[in-house]
N, C-alpha and C. Protein backbone atom coordinates (compact mmCIF):
# COMPACT_ATOMS: atom_id res chain seq x y z
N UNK A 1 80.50 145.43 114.69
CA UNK A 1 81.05 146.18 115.79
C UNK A 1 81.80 145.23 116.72
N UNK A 2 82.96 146.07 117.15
CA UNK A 2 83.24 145.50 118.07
C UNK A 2 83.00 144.51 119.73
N UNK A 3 81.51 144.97 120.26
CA UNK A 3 80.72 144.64 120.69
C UNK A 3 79.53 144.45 120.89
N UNK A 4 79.18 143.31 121.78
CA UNK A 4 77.63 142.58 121.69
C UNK A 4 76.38 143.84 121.98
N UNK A 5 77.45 144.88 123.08
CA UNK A 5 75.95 145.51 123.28
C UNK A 5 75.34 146.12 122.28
N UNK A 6 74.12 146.42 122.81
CA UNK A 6 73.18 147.21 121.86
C UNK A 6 73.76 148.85 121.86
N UNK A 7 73.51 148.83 120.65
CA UNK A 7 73.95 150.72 120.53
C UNK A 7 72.92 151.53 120.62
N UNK A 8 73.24 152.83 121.12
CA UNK A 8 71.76 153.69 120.92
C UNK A 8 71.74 154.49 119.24
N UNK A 9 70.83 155.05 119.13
CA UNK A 9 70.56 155.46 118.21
C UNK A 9 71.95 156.30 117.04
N UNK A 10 72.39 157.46 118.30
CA UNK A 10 72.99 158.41 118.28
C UNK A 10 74.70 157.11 117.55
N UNK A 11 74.83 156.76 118.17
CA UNK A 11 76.23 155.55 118.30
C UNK A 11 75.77 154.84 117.17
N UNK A 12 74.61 154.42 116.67
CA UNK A 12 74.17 153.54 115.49
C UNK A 12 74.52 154.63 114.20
N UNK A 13 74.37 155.86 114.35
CA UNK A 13 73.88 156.92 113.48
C UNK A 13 75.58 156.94 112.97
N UNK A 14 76.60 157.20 114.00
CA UNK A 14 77.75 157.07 113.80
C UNK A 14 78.54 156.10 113.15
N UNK A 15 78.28 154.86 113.25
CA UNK A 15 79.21 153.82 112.64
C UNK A 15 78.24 153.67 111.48
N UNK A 16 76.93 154.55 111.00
CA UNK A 16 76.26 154.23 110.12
C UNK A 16 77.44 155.32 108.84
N UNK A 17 77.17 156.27 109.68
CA UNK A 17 78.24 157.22 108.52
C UNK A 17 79.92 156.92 108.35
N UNK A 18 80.56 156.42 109.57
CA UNK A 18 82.04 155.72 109.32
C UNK A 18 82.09 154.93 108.53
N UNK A 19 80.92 154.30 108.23
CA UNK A 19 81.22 152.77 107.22
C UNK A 19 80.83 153.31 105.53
N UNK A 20 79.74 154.37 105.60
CA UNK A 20 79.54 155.08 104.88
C UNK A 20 81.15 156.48 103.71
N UNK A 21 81.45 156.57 105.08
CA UNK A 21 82.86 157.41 104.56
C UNK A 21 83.93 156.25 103.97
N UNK A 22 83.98 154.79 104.56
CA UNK A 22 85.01 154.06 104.07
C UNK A 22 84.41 153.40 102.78
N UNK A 23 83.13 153.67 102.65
CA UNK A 23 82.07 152.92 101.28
C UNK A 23 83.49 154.19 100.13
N UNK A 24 83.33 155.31 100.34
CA UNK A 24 83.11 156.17 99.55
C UNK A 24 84.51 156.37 99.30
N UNK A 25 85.54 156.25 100.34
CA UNK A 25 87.27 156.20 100.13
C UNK A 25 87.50 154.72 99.37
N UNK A 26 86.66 153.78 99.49
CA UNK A 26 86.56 152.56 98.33
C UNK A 26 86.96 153.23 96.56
N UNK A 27 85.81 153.89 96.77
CA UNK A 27 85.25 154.18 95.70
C UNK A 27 86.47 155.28 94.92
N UNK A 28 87.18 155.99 95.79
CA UNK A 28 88.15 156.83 95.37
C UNK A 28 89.26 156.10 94.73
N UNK A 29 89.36 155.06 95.71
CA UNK A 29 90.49 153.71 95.47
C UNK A 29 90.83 153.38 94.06
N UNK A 30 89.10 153.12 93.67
CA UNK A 30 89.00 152.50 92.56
C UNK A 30 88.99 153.42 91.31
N UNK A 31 87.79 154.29 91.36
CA UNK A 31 88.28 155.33 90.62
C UNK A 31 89.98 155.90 89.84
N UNK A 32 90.45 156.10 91.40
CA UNK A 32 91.72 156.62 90.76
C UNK A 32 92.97 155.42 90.22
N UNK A 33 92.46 154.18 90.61
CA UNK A 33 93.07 153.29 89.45
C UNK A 33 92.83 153.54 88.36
N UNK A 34 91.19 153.35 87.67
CA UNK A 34 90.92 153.01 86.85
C UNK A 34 90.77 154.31 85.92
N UNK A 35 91.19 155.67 86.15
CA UNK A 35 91.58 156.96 85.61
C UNK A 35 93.06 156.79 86.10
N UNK A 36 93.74 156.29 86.28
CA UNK A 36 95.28 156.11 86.37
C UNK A 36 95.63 158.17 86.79
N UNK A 37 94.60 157.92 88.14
CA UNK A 37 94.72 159.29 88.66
C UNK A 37 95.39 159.20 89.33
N UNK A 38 96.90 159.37 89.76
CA UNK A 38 97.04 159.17 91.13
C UNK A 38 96.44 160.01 92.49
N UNK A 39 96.46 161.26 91.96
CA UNK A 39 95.66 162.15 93.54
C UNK A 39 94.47 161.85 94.04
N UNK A 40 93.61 161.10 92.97
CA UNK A 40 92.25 160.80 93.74
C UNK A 40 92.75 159.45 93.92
N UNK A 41 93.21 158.18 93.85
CA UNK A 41 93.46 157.14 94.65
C UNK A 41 94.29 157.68 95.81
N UNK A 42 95.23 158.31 95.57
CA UNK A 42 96.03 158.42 96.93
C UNK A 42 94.94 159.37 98.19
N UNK A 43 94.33 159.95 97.57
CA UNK A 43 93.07 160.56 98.76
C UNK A 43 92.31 159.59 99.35
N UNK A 44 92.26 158.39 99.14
CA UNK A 44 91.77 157.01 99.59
C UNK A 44 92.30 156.73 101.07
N UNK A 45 93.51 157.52 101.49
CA UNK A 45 94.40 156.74 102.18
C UNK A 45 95.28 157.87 103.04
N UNK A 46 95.17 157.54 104.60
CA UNK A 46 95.71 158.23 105.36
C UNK A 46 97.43 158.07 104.82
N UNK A 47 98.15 158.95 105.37
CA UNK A 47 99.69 158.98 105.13
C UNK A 47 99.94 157.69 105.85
N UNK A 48 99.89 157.00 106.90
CA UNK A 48 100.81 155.74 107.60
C UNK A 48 99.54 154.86 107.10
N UNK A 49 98.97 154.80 105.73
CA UNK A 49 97.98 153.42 105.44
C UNK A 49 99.17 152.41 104.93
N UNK A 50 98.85 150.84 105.29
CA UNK A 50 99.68 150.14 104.75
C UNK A 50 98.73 149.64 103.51
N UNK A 51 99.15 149.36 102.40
CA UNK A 51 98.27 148.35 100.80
C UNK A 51 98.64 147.14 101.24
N UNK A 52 97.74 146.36 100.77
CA UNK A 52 97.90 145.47 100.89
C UNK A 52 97.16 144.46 99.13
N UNK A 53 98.06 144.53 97.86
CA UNK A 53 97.77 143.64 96.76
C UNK A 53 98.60 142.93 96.38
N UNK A 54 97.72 141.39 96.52
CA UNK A 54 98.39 140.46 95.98
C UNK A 54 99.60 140.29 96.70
N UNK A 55 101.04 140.15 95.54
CA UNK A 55 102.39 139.99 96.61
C UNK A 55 102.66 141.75 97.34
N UNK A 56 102.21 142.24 96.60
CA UNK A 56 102.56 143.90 97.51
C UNK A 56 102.04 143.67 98.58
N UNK A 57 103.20 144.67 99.87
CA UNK A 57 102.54 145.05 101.01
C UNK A 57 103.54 146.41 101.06
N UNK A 58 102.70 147.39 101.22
CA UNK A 58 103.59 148.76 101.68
C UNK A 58 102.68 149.96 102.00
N UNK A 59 103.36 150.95 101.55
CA UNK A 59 102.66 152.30 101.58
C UNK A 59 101.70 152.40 100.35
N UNK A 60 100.66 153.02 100.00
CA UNK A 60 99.50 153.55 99.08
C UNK A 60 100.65 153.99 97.93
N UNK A 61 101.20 155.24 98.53
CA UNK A 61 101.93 155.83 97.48
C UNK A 61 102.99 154.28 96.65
N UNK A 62 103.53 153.46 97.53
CA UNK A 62 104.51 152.66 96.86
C UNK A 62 103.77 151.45 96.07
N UNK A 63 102.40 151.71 96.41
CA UNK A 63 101.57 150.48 95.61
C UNK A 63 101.32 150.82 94.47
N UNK A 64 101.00 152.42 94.30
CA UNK A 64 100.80 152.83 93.05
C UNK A 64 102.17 153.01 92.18
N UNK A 65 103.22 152.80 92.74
CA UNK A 65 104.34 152.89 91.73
C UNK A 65 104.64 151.35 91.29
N UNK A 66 104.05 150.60 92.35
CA UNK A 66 104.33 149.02 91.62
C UNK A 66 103.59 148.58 90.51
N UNK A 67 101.94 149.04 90.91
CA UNK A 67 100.59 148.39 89.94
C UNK A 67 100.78 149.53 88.71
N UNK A 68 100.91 150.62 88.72
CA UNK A 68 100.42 151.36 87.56
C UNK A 68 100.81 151.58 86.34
N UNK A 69 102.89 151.22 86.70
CA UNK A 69 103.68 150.98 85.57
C UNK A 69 103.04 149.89 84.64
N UNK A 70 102.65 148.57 85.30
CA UNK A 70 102.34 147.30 84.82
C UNK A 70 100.81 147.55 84.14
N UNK A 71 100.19 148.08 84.71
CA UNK A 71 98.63 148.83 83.89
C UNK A 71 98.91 149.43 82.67
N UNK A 72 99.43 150.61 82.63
CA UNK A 72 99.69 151.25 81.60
C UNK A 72 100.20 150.56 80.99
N UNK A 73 101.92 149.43 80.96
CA UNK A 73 102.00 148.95 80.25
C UNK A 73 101.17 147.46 79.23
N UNK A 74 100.28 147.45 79.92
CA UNK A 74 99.42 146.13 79.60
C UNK A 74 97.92 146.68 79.44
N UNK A 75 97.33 147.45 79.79
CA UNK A 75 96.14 147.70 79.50
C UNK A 75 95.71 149.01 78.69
N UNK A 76 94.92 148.90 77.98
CA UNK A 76 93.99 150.39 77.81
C UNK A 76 93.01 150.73 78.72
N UNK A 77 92.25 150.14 79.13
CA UNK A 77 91.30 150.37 79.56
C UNK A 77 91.02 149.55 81.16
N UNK A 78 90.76 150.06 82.58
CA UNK A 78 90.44 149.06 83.35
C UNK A 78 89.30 149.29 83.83
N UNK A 79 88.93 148.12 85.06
CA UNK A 79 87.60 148.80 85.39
C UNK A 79 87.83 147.78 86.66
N UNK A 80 87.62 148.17 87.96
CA UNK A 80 87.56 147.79 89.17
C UNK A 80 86.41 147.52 89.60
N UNK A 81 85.20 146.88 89.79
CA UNK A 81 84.37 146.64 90.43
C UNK A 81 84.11 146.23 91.93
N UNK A 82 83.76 146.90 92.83
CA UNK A 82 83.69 146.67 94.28
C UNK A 82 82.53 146.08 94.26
N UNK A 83 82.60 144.90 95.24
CA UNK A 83 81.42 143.70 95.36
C UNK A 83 81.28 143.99 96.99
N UNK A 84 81.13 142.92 97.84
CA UNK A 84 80.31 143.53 99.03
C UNK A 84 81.75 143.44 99.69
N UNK A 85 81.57 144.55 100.78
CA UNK A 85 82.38 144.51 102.07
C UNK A 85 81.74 144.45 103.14
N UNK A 86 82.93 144.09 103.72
CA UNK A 86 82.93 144.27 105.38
C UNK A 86 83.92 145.27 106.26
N UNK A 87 82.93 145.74 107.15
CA UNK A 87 83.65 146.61 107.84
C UNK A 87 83.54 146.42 109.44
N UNK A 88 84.27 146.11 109.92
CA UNK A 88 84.00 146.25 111.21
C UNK A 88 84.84 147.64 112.08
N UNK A 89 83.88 147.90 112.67
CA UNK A 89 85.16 149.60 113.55
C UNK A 89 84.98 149.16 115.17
N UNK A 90 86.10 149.49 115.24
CA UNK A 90 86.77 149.50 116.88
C UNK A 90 87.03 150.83 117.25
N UNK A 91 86.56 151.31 117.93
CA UNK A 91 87.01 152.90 118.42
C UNK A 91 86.90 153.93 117.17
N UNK A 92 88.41 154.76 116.86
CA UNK A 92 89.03 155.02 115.93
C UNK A 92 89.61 154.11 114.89
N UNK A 93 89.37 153.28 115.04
CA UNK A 93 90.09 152.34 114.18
C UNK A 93 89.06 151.23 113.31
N UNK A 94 89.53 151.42 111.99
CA UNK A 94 88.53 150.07 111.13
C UNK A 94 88.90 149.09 110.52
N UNK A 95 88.69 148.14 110.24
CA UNK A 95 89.45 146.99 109.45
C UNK A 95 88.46 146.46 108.00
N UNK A 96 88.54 146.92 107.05
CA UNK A 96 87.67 146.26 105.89
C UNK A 96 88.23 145.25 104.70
N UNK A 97 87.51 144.51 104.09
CA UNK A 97 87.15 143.63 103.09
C UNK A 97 86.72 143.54 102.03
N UNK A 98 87.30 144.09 101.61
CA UNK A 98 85.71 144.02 100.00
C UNK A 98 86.13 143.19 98.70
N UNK A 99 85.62 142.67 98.44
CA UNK A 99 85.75 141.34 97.25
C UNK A 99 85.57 142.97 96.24
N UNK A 100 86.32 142.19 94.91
CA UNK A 100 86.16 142.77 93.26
C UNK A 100 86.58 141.83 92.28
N UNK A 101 85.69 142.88 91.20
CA UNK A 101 86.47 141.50 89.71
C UNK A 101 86.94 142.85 89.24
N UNK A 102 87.78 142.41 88.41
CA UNK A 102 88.88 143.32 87.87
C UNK A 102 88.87 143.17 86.34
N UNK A 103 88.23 144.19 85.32
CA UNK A 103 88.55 143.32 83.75
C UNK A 103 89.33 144.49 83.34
N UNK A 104 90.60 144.35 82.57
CA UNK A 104 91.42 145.25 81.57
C UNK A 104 91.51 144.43 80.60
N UNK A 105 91.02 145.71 79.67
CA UNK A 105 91.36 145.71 78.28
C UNK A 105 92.94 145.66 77.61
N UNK A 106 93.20 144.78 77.20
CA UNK A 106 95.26 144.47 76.94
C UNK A 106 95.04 145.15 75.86
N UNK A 107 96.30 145.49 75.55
CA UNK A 107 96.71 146.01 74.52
C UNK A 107 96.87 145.44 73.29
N UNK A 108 96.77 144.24 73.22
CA UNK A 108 96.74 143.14 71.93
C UNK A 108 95.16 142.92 72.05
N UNK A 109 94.41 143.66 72.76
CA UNK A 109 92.62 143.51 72.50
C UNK A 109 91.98 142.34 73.24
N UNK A 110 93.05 141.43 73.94
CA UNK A 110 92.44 140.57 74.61
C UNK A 110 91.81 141.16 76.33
N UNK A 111 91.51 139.94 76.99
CA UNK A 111 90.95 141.23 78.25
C UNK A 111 91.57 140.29 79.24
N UNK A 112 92.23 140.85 80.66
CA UNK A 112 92.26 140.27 81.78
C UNK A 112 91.06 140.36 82.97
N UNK A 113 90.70 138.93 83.16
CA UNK A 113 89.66 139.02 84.43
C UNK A 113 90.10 138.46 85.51
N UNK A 114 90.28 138.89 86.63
CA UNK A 114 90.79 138.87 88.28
C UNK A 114 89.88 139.25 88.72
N UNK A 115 89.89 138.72 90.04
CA UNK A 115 89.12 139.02 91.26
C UNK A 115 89.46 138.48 92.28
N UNK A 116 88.94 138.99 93.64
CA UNK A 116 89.71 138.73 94.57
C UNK A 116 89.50 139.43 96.06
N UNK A 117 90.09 139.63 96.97
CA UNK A 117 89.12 140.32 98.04
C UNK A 117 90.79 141.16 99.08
């Protein structure tokens, strides 16, 4: 949190479920990579979210037109793993972290492993 004080219960209960809702828009993230869904990744992500992978920086929607061509063309199979995050929330506003390893299956049967945060 943004600050030292102590929270009450009610205020604890709250940033217990905000961090909880951004656990779970993670999880959509990844999902809809790794089903090369786009509507459930893009449900991950308010309309003005900026991405931020690797050399990409833009809109959700323009990240998935950069990464997914290059997936499909290189992988069968992926799989995203979310490792621990961090979340800290300010008001309305949150900023998170979360480390992953990344393995796809190539299309010549070999596998790519990445990871990264």
């Amino acid at each position: 949190m943004a600050s030292d004080r102590p929270m009450d219960r009610d205020a604890r209960m709250d940033a217990l479920l905000d961090k909880q809702d951004i656990h779970e828009c993670l999880a959509r993230f990844s999902r809809g990579m790794d089903r090369f869904d786009r509507d459930i990744y893009l449900s991950a992500f308010w309309d003005d979210a900026e991405m931020a992978a690797g050399p990409f920086v833009g809109s959700a929607a323009d990240c998935w037109d950069w990464a997914v061509p290059m997936h499909e063309a290189g992988q069968i199979v992926t799989h995203h793993a979310l490792l621990q995050t961090t979340i800290d929330l300010d008001g309305d506003t949150a900023h998170s972290e979360t480390y992953y390893q990344f393995v796809g299956r190539n299309r010549d049967e070999s596998l790519w492993i990445a990871g990264g945060r």
